[in-house]
Protein backbone atom coordinates (compact mmCIF):
# COMPACT_ATOMS: atom_id res chain seq x y z
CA UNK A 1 110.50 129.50 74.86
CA UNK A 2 114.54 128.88 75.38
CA UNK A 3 113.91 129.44 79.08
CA UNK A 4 111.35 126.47 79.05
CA UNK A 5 112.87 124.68 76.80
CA UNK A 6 115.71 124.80 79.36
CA UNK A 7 113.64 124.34 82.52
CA UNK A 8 112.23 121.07 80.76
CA UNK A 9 115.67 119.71 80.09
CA UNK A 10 116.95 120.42 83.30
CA UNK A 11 113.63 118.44 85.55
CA UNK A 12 114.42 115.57 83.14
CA UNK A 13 117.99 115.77 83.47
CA UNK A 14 117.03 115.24 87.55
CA UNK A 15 114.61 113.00 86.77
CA UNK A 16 117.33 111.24 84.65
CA UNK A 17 119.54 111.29 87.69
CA UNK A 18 116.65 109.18 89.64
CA UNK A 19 116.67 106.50 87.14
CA UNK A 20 120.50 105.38 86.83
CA UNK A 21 119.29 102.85 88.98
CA UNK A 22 117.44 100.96 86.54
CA UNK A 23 119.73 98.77 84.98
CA UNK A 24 119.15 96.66 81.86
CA UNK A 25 118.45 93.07 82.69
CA UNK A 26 119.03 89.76 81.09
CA UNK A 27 117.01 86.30 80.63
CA UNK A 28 117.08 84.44 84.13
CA UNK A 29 118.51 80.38 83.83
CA UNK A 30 115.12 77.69 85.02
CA UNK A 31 116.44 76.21 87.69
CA UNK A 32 115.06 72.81 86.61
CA UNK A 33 115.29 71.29 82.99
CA UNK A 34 112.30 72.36 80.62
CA UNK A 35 110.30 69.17 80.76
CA UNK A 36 110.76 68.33 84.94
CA UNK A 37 107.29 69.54 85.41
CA UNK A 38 105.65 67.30 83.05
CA UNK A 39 102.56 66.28 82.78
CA UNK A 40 101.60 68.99 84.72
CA UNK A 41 103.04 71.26 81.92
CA UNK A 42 104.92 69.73 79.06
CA UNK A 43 108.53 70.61 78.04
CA UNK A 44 107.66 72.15 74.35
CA UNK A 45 105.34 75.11 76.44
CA UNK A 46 108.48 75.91 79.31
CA UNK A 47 111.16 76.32 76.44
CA UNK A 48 108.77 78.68 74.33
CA UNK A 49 107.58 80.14 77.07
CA UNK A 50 111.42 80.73 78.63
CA UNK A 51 113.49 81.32 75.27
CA UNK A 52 110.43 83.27 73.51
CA UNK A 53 107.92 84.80 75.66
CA UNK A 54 110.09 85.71 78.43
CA UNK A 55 113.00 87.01 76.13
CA UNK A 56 110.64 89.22 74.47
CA UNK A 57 109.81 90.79 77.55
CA UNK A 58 113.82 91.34 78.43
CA UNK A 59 114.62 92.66 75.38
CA UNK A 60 111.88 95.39 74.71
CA UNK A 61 112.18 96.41 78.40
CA UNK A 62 115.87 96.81 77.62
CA UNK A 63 115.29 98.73 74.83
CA UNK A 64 112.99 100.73 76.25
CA UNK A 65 115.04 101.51 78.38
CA UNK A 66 117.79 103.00 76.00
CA UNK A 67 115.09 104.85 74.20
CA UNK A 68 114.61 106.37 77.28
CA UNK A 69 117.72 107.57 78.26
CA UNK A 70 117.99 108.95 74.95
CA UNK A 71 114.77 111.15 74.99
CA UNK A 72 115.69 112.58 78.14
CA UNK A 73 119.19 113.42 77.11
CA UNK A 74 117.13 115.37 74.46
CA UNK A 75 114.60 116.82 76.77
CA UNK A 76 111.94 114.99 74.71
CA UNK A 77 109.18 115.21 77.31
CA UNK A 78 106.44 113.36 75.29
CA UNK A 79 108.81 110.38 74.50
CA UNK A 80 109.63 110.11 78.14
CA UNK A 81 105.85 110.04 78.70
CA UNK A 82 105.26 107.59 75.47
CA UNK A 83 107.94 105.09 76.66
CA UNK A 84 105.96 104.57 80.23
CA UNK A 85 103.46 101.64 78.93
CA UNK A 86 106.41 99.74 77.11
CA UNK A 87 108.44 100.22 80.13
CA UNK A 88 105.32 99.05 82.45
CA UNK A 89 104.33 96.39 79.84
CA UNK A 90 107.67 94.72 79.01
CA UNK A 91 109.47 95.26 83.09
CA UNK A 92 106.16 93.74 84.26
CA UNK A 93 106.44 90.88 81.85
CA UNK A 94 109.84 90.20 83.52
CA UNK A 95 109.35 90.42 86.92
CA UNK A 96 105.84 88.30 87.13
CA UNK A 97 108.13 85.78 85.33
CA UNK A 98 111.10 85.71 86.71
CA UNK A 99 108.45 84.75 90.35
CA UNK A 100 106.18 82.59 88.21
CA UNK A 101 109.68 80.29 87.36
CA UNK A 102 110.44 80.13 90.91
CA UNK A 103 106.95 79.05 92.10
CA UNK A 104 107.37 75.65 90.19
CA UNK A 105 109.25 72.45 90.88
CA UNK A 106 109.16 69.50 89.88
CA UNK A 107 107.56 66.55 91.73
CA UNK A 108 110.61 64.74 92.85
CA UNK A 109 112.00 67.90 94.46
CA UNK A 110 108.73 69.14 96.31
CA UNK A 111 106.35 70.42 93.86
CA UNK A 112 103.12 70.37 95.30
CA UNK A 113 103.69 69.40 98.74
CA UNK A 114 101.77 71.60 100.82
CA UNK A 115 103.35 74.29 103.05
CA UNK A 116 103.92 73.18 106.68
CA UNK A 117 105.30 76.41 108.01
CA UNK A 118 104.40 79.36 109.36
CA UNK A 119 102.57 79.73 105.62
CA UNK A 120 100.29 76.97 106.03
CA UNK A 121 98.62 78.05 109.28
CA UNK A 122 98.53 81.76 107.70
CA UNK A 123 96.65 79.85 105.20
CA UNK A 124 94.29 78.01 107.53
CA UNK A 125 93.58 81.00 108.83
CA UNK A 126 92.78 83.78 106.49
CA UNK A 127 91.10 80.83 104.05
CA UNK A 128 90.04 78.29 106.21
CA UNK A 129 92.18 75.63 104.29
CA UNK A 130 94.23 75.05 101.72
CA UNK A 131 91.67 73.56 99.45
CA UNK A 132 89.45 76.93 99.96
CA UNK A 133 92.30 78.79 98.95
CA UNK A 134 92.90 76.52 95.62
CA UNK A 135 89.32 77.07 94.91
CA UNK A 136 89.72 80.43 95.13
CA UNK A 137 92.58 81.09 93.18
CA UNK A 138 91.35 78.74 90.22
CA UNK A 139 88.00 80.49 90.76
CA UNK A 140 89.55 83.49 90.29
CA UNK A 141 92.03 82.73 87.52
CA UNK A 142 89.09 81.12 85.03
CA UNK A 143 87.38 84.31 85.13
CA UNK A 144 90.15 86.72 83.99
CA UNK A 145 89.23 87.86 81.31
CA UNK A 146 91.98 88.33 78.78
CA UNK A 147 94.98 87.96 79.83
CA UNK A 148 96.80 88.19 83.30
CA UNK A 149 97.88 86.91 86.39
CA UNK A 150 96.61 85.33 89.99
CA UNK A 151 97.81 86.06 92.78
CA UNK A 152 98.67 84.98 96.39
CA UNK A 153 100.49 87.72 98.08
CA UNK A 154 100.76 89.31 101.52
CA UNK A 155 100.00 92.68 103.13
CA UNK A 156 103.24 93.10 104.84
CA UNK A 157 101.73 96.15 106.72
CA UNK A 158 98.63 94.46 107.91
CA UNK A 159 100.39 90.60 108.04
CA UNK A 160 97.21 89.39 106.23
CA UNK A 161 97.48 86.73 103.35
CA UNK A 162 95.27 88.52 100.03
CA UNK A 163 94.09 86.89 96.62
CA UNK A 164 94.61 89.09 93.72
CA UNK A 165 94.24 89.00 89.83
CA UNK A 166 96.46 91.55 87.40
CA UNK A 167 95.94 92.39 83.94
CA UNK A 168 97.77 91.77 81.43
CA UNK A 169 101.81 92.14 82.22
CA UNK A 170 100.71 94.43 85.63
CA UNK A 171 102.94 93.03 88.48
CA UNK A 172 100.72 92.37 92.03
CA UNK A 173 102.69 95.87 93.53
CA UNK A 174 100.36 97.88 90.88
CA UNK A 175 97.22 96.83 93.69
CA UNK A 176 98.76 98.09 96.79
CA UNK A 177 102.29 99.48 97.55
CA UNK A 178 102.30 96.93 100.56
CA UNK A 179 101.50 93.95 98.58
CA UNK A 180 104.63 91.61 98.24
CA UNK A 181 103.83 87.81 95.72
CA UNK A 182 104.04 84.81 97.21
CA UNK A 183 102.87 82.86 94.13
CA UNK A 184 101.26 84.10 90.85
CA UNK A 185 100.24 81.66 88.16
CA UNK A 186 100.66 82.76 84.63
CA UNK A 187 96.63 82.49 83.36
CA UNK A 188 98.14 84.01 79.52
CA UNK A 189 97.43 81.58 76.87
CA UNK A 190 100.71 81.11 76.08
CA UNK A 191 101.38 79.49 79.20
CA UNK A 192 98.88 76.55 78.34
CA UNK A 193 97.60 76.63 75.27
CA UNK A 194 100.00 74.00 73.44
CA UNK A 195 98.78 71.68 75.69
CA UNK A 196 95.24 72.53 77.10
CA UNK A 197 93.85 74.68 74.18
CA UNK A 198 91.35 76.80 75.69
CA UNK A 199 90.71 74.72 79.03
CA UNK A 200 92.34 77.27 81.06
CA UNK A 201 90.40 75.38 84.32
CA UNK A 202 92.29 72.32 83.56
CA UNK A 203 95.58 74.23 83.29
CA UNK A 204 94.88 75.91 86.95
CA UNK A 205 93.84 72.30 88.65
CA UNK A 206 97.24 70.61 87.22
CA UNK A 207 99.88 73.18 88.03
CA UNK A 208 98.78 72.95 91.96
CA UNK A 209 100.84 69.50 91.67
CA UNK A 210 104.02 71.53 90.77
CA UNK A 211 103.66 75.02 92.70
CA UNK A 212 107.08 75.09 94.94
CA UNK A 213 105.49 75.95 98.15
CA UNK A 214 109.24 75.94 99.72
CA UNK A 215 109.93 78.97 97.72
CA UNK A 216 106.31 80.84 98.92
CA UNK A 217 107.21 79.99 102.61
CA UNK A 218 110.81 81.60 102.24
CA UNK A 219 109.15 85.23 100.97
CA UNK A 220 106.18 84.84 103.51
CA UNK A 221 108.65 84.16 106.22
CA UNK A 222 110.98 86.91 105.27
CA UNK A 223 107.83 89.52 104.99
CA UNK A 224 106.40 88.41 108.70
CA UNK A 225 109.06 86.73 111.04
């Protein structure tokens, strides 16, 4: 028993050693004010969702996070193992946010103007336009059930644009290693219900006039140059 007990610590010691890289993290600024995309999405639902939702996420990932550390300093093998859905849950939650912020600007500074770049024709071509893709995404978004996210991401292996939904907090890489987000849009009641109760279909037609399509082109044109 001391001589597993000891074999246990040391593969989580190394396994320890993998994970100094995760770092604790910290509540990204909005690069706009909280009500710039109204009346696509009013001001009350960005600061809740920002200074609440979000936080929540940073905060139990972080703690996670030390909890972890801690079990594997002890060689606690079934905390390790217990910690992995919080971890999941909670690092999702921040990464699918810290995108979804960056996919939306505000009118006056481009939301909703259509990509014109090497994105659009992508577009055109794997969807056949931009409205088909809109359809599909809303489409696709209404039916989730629970909650989650929808997704417009790209195959960076095969160069091929793909439509994706995620459950829950799950971040678009938990579908395919390959798979990089271009835009995901938030379908979680939280991130409408103040102001569209349980229309979620309205909520997907109105935040089209604020997605940040200048953003979406950077990543796409970063993935295939």
């Amino acid at each position: 028993m001391a001589l597993r007990t000891l074999a246990t610590r040391k593969t989580l010691s190394s396994g320890f050693q993998q994970l100094r890289g995760l770092q604790t993290t910290s509540l990204p600024d909005l690069p706009y004010d909280y009500g710039a995309l109204e009346p696509a999405i009013n001001g009350e639902i960005m600061q809740i969702h920002h200074q609440k939702h979000h936080q929540a996420y940073v905060t139990n990932y972080n703690k996670a996070l030390e909890h972890l550390e801690a079990a594997i300093a002890k060689g606690d093998a079934s905390a390790v193992v217990k910690l992995q859905s919080a971890i999941k849950f909670n690092g999702g939650g921040h990464v699918n946010h810290s995108i979804f912020w960056k996919n939306l600007a505000p009118v006056h500074e481009g939301g909703g103007e259509p990509p014109k770049s090497s994105l659009g024709w992508a577009i055109d071509t794997h969807f056949g336009s931009m409205e088909t893709l809109v359809t599909k995404m809303n489409a696709e978004g209404a039916a989730l059930q629970g909650s989650g996210w929808v997704w417009l991401g790209v195959d960076k292996e095969l160069k091929r644009l793909v439509v994706e939904t995620t459950a829950n907090q799950d971040p678009l890489v938990t579908k395919g290693p390959s798979l990089v987000p271009l835009l995901g849009i938030d379908v979680w009641e939280h991130a409408y219900y103040l102001q569209y109760k349980n229309v979620r279909p309205d909520y997907l037609k109105n935040i089209w006039k604020v997605i940040n399509w200048k953003y979406a082109s950077e990543v796409y044109a970063k993935e295939c140059p």
